[in-house]
PDB file of N, CA and C in Angstrom:
ATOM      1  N   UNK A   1     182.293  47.108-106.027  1.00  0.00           N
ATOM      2  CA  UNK A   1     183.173  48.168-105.576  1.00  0.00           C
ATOM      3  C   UNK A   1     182.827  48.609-104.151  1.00  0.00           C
ATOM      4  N   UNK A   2     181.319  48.874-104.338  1.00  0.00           N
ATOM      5  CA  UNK A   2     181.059  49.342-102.824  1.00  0.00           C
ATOM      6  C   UNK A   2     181.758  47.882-101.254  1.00  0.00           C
ATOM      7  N   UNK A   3     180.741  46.884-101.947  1.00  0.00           N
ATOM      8  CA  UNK A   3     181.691  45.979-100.743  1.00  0.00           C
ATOM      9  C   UNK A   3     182.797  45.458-100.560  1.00  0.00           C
ATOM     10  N   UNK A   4     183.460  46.214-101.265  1.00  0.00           N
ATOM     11  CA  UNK A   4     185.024  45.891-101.750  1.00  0.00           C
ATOM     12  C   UNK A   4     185.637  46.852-100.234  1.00  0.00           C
ATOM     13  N   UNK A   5     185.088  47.948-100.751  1.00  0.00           N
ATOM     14  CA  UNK A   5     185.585  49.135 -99.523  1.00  0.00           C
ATOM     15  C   UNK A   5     185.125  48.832 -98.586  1.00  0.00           C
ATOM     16  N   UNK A   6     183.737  48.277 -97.830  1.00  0.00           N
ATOM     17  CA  UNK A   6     183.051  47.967 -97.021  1.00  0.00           C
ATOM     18  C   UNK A   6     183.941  46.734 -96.361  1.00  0.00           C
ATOM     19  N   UNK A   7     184.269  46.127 -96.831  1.00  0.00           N
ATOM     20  CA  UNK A   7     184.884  44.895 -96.149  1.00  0.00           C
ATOM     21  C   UNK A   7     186.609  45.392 -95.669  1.00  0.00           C
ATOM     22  N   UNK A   8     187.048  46.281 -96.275  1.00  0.00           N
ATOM     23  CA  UNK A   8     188.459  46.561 -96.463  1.00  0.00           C
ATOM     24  C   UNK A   8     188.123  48.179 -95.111  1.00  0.00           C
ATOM     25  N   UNK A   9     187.044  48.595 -95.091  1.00  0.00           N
ATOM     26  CA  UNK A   9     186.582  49.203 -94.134  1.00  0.00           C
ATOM     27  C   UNK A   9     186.868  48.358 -92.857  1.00  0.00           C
ATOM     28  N   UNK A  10     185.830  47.767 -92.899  1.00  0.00           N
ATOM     29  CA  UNK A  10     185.723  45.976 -91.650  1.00  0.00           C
ATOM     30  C   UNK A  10     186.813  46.078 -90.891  1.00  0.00           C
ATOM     31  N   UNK A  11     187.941  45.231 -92.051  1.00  0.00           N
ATOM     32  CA  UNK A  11     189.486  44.975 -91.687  1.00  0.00           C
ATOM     33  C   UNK A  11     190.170  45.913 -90.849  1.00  0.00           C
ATOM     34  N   UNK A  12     190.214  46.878 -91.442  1.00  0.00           N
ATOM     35  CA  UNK A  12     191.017  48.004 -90.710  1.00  0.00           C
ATOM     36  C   UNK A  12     190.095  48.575 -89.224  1.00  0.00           C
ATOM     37  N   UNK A  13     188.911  48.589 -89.047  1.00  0.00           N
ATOM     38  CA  UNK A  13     188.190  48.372 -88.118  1.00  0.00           C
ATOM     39  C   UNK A  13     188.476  47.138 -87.079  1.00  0.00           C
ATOM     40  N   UNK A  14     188.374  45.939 -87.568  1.00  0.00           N
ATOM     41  CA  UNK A  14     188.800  45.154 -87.016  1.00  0.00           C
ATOM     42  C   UNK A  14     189.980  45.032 -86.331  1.00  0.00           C
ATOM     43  N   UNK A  15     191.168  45.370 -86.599  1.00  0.00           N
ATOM     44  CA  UNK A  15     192.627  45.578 -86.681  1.00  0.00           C
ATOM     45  C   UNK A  15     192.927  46.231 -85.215  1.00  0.00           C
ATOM     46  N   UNK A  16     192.171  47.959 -85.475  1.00  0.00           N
ATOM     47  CA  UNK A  16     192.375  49.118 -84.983  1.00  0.00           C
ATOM     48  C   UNK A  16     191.917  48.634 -83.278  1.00  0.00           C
ATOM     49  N   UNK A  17     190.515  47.869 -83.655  1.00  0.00           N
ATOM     50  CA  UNK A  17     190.571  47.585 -82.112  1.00  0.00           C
ATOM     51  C   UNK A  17     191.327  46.391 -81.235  1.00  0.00           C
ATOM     52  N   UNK A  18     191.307  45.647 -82.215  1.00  0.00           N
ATOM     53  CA  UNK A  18     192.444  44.058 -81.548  1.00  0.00           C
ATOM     54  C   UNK A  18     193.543  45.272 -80.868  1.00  0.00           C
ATOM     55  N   UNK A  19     194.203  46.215 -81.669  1.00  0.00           N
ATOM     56  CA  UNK A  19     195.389  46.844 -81.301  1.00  0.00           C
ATOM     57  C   UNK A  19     195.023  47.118 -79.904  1.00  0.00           C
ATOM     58  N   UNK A  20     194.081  48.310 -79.323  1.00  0.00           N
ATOM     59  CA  UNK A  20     193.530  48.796 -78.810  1.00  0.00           C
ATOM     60  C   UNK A  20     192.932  47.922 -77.347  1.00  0.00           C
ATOM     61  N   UNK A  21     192.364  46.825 -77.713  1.00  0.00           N
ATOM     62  CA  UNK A  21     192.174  45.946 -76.972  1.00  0.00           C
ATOM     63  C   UNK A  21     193.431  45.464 -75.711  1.00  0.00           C
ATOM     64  N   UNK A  22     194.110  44.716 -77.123  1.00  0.00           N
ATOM     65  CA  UNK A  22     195.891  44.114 -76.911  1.00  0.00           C
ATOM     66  C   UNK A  22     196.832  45.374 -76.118  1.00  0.00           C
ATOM     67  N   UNK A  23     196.893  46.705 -76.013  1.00  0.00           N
ATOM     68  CA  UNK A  23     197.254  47.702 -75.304  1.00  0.00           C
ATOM     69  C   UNK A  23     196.878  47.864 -73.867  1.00  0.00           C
ATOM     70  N   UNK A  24     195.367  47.695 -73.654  1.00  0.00           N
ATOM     71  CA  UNK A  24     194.551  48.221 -72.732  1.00  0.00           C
ATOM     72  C   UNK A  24     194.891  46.760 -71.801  1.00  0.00           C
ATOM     73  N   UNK A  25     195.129  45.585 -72.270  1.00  0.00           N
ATOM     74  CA  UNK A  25     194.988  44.714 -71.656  1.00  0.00           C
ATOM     75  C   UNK A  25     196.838  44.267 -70.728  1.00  0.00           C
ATOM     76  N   UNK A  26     197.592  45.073 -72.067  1.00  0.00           N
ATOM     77  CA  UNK A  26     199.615  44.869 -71.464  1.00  0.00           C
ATOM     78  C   UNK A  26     198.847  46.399 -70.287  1.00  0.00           C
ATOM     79  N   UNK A  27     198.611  47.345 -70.237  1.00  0.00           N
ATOM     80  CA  UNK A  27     198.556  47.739 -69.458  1.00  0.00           C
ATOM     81  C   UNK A  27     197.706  47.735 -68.520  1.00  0.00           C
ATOM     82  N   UNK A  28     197.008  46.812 -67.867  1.00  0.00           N
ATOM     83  CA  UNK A  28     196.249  45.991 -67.042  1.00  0.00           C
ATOM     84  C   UNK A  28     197.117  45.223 -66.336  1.00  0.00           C
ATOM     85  N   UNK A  29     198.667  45.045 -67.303  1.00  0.00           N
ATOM     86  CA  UNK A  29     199.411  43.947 -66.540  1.00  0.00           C
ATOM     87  C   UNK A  29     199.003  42.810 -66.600  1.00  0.00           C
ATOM     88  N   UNK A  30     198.742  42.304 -67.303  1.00  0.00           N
ATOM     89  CA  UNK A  30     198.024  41.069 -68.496  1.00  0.00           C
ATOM     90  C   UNK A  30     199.374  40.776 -69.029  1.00  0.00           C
ATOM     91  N   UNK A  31     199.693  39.477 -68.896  1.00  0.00           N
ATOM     92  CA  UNK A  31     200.758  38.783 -69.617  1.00  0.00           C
ATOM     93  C   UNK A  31     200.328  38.251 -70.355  1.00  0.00           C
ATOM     94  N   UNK A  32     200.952  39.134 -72.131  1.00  0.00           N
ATOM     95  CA  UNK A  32     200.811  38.791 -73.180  1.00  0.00           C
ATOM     96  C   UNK A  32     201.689  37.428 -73.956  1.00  0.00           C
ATOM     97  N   UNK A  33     201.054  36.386 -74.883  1.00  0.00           N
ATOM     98  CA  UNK A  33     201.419  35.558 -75.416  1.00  0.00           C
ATOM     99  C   UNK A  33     201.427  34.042 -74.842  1.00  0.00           C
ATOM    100  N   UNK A  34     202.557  33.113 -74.935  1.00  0.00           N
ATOM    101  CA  UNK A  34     202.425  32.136 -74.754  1.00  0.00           C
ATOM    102  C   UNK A  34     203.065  31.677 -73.363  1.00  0.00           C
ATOM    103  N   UNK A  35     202.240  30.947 -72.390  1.00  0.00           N
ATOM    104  CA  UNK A  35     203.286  30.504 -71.103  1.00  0.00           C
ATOM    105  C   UNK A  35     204.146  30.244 -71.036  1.00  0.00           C
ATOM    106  N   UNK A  36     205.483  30.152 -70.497  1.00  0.00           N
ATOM    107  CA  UNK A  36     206.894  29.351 -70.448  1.00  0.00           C
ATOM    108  C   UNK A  36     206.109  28.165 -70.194  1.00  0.00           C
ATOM    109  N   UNK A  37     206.943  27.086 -70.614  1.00  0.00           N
ATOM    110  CA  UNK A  37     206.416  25.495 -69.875  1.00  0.00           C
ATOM    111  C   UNK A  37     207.023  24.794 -68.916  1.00  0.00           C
ATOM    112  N   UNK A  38     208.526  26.076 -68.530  1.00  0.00           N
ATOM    113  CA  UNK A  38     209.085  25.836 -67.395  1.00  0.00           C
ATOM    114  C   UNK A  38     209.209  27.008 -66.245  1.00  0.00           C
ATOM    115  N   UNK A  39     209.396  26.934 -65.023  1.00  0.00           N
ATOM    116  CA  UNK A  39     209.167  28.257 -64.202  1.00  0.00           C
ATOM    117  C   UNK A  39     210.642  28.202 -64.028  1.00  0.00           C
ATOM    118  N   UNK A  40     210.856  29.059 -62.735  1.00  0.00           N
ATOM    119  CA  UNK A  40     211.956  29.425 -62.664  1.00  0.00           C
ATOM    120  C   UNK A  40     212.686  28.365 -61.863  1.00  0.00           C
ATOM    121  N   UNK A  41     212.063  27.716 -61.210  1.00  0.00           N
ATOM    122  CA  UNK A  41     212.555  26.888 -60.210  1.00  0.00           C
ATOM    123  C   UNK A  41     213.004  26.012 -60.908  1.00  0.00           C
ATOM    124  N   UNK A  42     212.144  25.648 -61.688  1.00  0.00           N
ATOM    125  CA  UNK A  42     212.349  24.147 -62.693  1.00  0.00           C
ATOM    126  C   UNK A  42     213.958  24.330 -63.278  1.00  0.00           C
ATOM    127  N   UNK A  43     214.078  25.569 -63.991  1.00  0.00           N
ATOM    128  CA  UNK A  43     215.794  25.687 -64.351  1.00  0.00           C
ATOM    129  C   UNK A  43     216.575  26.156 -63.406  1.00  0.00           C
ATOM    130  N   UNK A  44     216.120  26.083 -62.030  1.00  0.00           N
ATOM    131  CA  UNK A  44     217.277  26.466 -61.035  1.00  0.00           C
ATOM    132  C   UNK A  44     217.630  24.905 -60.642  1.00  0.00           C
ATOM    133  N   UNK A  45     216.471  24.134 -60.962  1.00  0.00           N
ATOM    134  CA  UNK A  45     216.274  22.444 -60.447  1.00  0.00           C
ATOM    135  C   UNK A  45     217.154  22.020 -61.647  1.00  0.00           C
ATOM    136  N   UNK A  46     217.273  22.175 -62.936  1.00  0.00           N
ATOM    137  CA  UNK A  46     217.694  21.514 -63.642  1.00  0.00           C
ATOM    138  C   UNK A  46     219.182  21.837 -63.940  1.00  0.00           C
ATOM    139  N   UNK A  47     219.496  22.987 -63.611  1.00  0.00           N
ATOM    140  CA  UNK A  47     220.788  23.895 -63.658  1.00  0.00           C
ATOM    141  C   UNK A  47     221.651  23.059 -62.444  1.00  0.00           C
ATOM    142  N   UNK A  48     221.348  22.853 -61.198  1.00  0.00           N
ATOM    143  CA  UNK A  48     221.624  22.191 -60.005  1.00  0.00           C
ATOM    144  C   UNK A  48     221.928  20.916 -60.566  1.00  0.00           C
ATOM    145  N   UNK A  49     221.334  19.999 -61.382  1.00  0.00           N
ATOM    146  CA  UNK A  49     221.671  18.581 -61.553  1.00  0.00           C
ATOM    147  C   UNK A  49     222.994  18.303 -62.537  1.00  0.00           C
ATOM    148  N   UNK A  50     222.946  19.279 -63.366  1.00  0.00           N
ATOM    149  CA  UNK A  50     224.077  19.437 -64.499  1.00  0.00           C
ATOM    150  C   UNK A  50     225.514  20.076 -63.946  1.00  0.00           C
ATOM    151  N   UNK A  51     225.143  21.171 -62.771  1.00  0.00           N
ATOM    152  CA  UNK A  51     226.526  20.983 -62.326  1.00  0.00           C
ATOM    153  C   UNK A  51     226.951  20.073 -60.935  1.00  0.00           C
ATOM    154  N   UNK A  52     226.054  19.422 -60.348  1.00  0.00           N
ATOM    155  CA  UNK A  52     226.482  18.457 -59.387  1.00  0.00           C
ATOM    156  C   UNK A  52     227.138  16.585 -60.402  1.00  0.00           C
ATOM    157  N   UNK A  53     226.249  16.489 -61.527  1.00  0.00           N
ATOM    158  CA  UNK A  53     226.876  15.584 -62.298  1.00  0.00           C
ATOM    159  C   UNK A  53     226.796  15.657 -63.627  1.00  0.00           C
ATOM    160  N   UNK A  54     228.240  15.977 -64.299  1.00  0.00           N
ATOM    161  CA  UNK A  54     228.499  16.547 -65.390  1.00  0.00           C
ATOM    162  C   UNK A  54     228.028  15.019 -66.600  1.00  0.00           C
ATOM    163  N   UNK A  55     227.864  14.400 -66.281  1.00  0.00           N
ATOM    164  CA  UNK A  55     227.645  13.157 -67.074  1.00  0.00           C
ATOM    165  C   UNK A  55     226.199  13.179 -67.037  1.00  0.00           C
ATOM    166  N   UNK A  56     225.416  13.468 -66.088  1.00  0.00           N
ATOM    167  CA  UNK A  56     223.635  13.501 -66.228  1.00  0.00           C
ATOM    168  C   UNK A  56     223.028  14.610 -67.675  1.00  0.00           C
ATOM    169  N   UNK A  57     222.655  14.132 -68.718  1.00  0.00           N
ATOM    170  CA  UNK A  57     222.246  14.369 -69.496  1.00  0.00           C
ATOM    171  C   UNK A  57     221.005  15.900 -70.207  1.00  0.00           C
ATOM    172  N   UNK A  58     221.120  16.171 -70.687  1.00  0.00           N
ATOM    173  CA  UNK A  58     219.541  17.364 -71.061  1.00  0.00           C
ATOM    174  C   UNK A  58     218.658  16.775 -71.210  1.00  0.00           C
ATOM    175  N   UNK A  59     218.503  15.249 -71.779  1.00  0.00           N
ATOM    176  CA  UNK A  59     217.384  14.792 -72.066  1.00  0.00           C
ATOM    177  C   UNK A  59     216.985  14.096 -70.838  1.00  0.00           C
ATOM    178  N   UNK A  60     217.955  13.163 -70.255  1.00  0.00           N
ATOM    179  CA  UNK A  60     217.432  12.812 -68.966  1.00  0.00           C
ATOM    180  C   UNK A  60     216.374  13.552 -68.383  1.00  0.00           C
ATOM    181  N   UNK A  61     217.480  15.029 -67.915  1.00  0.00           N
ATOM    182  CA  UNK A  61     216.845  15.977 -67.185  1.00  0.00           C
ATOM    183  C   UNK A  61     215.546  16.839 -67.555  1.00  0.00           C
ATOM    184  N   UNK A  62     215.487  16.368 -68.863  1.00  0.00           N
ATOM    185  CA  UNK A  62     213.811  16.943 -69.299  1.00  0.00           C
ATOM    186  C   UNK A  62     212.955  15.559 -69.494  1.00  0.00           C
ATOM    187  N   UNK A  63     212.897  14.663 -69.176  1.00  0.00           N
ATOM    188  CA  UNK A  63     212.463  13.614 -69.271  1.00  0.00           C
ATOM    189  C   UNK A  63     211.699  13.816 -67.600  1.00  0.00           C
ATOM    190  N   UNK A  64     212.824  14.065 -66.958  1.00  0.00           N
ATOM    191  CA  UNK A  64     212.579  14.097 -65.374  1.00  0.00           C
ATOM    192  C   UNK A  64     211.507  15.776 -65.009  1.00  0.00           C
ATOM    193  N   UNK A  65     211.479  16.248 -65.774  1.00  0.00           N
ATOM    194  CA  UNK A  65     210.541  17.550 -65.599  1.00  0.00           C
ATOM    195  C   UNK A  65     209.252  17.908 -66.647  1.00  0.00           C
ATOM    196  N   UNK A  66     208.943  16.674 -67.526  1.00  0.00           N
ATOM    197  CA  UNK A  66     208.313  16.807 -68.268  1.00  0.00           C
ATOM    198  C   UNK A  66     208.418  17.792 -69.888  1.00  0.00           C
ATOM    199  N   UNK A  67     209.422  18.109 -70.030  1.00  0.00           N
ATOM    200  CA  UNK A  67     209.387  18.583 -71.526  1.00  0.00           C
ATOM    201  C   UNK A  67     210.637  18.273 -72.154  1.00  0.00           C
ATOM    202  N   UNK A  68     210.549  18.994 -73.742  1.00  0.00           N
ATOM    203  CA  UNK A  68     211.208  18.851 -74.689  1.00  0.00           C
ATOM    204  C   UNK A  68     212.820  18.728 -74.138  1.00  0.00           C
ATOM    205  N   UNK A  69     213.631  18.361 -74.518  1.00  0.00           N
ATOM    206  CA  UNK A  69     214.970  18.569 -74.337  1.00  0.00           C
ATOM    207  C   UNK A  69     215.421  20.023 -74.854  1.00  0.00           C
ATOM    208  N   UNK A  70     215.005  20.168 -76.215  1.00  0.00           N
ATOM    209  CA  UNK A  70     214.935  21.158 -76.554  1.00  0.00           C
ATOM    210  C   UNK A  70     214.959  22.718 -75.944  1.00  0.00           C
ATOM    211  N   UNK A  71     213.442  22.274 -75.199  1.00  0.00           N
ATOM    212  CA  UNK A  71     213.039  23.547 -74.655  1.00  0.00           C
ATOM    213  C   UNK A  71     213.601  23.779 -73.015  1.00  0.00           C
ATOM    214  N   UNK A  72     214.096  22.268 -73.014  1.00  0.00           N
ATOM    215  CA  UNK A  72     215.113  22.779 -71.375  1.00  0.00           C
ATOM    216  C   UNK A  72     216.278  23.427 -72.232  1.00  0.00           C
ATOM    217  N   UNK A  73     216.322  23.395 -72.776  1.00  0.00           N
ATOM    218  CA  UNK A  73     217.944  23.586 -73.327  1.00  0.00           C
ATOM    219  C   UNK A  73     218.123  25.119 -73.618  1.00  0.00           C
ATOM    220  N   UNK A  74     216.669  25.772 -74.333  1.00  0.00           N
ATOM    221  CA  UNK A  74     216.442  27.183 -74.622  1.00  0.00           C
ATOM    222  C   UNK A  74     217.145  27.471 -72.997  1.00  0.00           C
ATOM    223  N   UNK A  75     215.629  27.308 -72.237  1.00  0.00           N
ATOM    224  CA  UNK A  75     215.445  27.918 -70.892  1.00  0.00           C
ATOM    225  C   UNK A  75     216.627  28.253 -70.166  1.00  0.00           C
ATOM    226  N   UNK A  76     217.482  27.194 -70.159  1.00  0.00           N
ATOM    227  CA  UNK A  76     218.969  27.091 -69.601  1.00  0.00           C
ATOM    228  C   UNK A  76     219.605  28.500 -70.024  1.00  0.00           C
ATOM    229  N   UNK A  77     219.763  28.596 -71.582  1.00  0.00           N
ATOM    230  CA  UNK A  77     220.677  29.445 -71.908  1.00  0.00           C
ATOM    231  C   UNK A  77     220.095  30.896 -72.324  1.00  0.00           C
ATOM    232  N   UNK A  78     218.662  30.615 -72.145  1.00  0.00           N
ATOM    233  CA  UNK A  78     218.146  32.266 -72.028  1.00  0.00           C
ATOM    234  C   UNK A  78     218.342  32.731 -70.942  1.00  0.00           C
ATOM    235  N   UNK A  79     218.387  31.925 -69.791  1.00  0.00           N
ATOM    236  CA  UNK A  79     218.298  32.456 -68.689  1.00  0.00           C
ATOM    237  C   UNK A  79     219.949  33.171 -67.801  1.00  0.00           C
TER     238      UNK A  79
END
């Protein structure tokens, strides 16, 4: 019982500061999470090829910049 609470103590200890941490660090201006794998240029570069030739492909064009087709394809239309 006792290390039941003791560990469930831990956790919420544990937790409280990741939070705390993860706060102190977005406001540091710390960019949180995962990198884009394309910048901005890259979909101004890839945006440029699709409307100069409507027949040049997504996959081509991520073939030619190194990633997923996929993830050119997000980038495109999030942007």
């Amino acid at each position: 019982m006792i290390v039941a609470a003791l560990a469930e103590w831990e956790r919420q200890t544990l937790s409280q500061r990741t939070k705390e941490g993860l706060a102190a660090a977005k406001k540091r201006g710390k960019a949180l999470g995962r990198p884009h794998k394309l910048i901005e240029a890259d979909i101004v570069k890839a945006r440029q090829l699709l409307d100069d030739n409507p027949y040049t492909s997504i996959t081509e064009i991520a073939e030619t910049l190194s990633v997923c087709p996929r993830t050119l394809s997000r980038a495109i239309h999030r942007n």
